[in-house]
N, C-alpha and C. Protein backbone atom coordinates (compact mmCIF):
# COMPACT_ATOMS: atom_id res chain seq x y z
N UNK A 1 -26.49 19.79 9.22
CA UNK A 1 -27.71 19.26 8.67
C UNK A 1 -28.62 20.44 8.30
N UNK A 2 -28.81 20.29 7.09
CA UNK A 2 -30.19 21.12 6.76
C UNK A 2 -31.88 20.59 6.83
N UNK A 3 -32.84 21.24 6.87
CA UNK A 3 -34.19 20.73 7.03
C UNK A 3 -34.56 21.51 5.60
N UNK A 4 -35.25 20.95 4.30
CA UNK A 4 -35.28 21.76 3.49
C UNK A 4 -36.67 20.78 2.96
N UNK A 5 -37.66 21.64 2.94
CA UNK A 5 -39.51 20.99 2.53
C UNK A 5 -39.81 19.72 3.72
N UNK A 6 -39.25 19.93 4.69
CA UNK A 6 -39.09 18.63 5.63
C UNK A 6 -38.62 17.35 5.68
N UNK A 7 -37.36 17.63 4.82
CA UNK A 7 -36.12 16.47 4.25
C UNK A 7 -35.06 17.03 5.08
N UNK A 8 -34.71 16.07 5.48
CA UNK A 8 -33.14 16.52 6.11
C UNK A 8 -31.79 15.94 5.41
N UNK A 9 -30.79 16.74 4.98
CA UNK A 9 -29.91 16.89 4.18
C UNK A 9 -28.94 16.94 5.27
N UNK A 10 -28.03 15.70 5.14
CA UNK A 10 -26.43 16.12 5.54
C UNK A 10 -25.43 15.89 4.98
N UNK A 11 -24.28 16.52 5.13
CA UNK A 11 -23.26 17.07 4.23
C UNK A 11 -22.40 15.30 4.53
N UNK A 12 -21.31 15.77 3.84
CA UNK A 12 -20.43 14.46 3.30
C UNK A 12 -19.83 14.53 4.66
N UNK A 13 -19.33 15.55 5.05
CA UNK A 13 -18.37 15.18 6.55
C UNK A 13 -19.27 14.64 7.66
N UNK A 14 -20.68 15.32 7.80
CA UNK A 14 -21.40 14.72 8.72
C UNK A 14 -21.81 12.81 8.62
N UNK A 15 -21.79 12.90 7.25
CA UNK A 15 -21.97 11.46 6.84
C UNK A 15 -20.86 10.48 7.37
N UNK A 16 -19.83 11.09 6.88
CA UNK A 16 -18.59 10.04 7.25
C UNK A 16 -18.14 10.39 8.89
N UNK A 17 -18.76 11.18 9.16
CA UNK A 17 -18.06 11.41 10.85
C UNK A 17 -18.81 10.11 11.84
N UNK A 18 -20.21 10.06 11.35
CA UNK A 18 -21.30 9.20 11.76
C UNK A 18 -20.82 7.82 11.49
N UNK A 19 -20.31 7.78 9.92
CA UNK A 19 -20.02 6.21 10.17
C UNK A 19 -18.89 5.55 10.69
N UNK A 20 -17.80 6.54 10.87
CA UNK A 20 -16.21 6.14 11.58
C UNK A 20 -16.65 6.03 13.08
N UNK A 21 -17.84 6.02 13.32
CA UNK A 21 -18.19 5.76 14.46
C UNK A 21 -18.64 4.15 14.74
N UNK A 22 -18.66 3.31 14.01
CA UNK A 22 -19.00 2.18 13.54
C UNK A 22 -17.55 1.62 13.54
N UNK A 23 -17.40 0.60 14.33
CA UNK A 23 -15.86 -0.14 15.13
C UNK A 23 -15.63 -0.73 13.02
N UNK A 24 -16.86 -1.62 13.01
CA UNK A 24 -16.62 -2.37 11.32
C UNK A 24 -16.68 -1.27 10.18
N UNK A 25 -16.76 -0.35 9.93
CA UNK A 25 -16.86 0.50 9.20
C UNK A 25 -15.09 1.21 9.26
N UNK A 26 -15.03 1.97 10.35
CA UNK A 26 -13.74 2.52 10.59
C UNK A 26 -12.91 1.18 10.46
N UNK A 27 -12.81 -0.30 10.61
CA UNK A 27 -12.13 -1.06 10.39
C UNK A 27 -11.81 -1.26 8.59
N UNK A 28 -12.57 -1.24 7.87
CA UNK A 28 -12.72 -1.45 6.96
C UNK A 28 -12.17 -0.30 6.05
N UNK A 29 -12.46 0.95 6.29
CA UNK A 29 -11.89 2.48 5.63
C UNK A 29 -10.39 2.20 6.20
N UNK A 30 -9.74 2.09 7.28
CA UNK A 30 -8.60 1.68 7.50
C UNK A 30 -8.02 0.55 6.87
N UNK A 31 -8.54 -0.29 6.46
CA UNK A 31 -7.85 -1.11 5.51
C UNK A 31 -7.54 -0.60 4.13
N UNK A 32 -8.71 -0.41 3.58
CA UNK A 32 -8.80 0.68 2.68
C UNK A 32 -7.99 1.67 2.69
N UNK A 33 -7.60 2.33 3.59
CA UNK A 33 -6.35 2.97 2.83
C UNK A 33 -5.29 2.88 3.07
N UNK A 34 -5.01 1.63 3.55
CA UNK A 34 -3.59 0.93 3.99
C UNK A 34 -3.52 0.37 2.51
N UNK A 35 -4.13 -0.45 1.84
CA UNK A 35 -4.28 -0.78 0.51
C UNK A 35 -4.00 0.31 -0.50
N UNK A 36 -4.38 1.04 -0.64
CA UNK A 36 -4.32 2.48 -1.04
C UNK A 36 -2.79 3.20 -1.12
N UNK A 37 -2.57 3.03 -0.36
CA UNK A 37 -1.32 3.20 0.44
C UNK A 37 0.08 2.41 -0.52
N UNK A 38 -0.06 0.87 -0.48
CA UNK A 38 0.83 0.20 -0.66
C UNK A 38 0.15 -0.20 -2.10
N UNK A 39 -0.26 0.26 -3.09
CA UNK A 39 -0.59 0.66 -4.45
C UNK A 39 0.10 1.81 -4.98
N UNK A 40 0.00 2.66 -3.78
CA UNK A 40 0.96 4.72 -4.15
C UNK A 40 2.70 3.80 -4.34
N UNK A 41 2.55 3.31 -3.43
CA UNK A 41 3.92 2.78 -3.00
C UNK A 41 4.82 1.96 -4.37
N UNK A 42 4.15 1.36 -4.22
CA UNK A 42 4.14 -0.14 -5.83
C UNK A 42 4.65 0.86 -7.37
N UNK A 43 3.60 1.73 -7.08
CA UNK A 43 3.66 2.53 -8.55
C UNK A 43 4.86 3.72 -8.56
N UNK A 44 4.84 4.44 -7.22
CA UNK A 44 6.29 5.08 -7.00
C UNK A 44 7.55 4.18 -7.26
N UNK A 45 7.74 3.36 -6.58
CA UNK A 45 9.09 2.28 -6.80
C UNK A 45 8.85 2.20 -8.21
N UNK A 46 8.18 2.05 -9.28
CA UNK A 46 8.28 1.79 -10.52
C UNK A 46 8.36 2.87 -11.20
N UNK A 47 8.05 3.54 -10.62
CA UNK A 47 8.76 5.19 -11.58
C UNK A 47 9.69 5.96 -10.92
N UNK A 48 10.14 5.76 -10.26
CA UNK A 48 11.10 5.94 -9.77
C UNK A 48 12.71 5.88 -10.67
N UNK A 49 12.21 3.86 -10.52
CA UNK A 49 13.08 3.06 -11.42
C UNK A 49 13.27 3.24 -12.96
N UNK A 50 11.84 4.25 -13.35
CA UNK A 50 12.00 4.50 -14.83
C UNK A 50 11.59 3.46 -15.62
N UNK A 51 10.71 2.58 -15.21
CA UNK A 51 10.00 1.24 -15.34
C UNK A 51 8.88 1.25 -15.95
N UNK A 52 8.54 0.87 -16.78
CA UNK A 52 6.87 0.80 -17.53
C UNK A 52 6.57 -0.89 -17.27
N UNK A 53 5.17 -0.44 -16.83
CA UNK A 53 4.18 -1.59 -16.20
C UNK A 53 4.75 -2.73 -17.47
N UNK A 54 4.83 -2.42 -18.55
CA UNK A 54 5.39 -3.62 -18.96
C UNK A 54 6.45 -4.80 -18.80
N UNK A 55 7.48 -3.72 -18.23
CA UNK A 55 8.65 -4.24 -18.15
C UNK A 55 8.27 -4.63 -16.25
N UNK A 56 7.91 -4.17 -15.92
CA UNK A 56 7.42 -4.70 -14.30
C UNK A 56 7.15 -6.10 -14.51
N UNK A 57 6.13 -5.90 -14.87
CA UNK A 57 4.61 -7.20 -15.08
C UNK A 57 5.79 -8.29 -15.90
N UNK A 58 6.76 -8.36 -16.59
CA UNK A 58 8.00 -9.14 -17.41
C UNK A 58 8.60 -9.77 -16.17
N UNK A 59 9.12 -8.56 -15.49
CA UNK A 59 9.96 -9.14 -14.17
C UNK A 59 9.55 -9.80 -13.30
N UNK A 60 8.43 -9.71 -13.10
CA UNK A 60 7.34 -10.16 -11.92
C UNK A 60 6.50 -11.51 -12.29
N UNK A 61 7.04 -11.87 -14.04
CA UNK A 61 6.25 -13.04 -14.55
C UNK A 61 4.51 -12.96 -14.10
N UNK A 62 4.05 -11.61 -14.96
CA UNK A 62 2.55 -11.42 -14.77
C UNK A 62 2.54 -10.68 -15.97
N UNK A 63 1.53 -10.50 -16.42
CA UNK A 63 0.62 -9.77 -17.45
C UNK A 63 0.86 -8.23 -17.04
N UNK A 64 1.10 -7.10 -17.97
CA UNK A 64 0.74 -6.03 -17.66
C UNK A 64 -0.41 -5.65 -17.43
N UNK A 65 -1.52 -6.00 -18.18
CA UNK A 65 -2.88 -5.37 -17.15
C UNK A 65 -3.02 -5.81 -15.48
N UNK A 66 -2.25 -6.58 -15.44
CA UNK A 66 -2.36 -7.16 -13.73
C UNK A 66 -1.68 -5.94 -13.19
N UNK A 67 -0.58 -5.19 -13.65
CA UNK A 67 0.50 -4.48 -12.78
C UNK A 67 -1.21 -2.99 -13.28
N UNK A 68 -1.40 -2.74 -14.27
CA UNK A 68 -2.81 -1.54 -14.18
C UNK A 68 -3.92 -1.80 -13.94
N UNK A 69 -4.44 -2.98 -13.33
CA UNK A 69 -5.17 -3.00 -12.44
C UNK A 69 -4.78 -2.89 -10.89
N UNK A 70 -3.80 -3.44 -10.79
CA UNK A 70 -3.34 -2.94 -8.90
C UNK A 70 -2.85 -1.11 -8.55
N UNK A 71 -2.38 -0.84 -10.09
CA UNK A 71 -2.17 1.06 -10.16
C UNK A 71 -3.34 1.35 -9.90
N UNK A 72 -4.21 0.98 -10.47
CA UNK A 72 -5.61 1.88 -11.06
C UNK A 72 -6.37 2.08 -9.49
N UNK A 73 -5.51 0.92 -8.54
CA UNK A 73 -6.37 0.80 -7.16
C UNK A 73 -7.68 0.60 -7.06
N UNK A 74 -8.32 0.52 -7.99
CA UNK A 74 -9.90 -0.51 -7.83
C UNK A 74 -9.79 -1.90 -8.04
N UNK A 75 -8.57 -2.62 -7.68
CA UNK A 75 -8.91 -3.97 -7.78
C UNK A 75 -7.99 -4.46 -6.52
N UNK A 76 -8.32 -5.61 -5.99
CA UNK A 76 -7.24 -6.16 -4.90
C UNK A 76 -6.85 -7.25 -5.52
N UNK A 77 -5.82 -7.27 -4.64
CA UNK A 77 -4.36 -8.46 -5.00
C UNK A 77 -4.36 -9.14 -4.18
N UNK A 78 -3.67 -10.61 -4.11
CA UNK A 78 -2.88 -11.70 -3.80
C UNK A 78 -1.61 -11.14 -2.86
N UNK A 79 -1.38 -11.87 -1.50
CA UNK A 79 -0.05 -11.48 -1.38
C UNK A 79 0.99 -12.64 -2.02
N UNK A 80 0.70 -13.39 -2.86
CA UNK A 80 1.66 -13.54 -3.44
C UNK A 80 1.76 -12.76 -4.75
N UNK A 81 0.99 -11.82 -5.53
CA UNK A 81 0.97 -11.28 -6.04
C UNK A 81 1.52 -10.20 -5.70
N UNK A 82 1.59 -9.90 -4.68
CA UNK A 82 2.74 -8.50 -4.23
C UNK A 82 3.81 -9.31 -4.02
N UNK A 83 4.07 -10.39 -3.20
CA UNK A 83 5.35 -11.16 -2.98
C UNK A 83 6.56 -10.63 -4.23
N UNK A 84 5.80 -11.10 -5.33
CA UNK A 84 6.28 -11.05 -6.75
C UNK A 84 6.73 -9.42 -7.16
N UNK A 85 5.83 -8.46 -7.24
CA UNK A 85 6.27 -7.32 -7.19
C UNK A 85 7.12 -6.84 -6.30
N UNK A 86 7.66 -7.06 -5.29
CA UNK A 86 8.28 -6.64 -3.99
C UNK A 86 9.82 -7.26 -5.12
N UNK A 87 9.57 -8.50 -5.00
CA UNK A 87 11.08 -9.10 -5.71
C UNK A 87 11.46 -8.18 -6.85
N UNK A 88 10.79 -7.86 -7.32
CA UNK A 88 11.32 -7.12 -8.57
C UNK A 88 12.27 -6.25 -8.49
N UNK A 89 11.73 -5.38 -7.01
CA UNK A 89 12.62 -4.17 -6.23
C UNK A 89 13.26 -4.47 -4.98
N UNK A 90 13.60 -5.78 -4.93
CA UNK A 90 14.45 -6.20 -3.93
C UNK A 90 13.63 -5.63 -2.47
N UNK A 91 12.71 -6.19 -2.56
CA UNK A 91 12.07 -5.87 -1.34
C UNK A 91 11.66 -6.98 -0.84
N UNK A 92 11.18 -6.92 0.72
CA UNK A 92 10.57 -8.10 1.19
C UNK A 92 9.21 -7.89 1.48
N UNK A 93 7.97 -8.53 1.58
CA UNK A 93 6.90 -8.74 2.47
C UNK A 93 7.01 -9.02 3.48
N UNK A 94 6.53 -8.82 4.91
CA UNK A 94 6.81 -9.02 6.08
C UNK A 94 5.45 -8.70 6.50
N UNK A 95 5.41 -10.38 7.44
CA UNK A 95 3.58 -9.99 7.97
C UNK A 95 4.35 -9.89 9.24
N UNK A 96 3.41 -8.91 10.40
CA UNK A 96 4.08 -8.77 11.59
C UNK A 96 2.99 -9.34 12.45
């Protein structure tokens, strides 16, 4: 923390150290990048495969802007909307 004209200034780590201290906050950033996470995931399996969101979003019986909005990771999904993507790559959903 700085004191600067009698404002106090703190840095980004002090900010976020303070709020992962918050049970609903740290709950919530943990979701957040579990989501995050299984978006990296979604878009790897599809390039991987050598796949353009078009031909995904075909297989998956959805729109391609649906498959670049769940890439782009500022939007959330349906799990049946992943259900559907998972099938594409012979995968399953599994709630535990």
């Amino acid at each position: 923390m700085k004191i600067i004209n009698g404002l106090k200034f703190f840095t980004t780590e002090e900010t976020f150290a303070k709020s992962m201290k918050s049970p609903d906050f740290r709950k919530e950033y943990e979701d957040e990048v579990a989501r995050l996470k299984l978006v990296r995931q979604i878009k790897d399996l599809r390039l991987a495969q050598h796949m353009s969101q078009k031909k995904m979003a075909s297989k998956a019986n959805m729109s391609q802007s649906i498959i670049a909005r769940i890439e782009s990771g500022r939007h959330s999904f349906s799990v049946l909307t992943l259900y559907r993507i998972a099938k594409v790559f012979g995968k399953e959903v599994k709630l535990a």
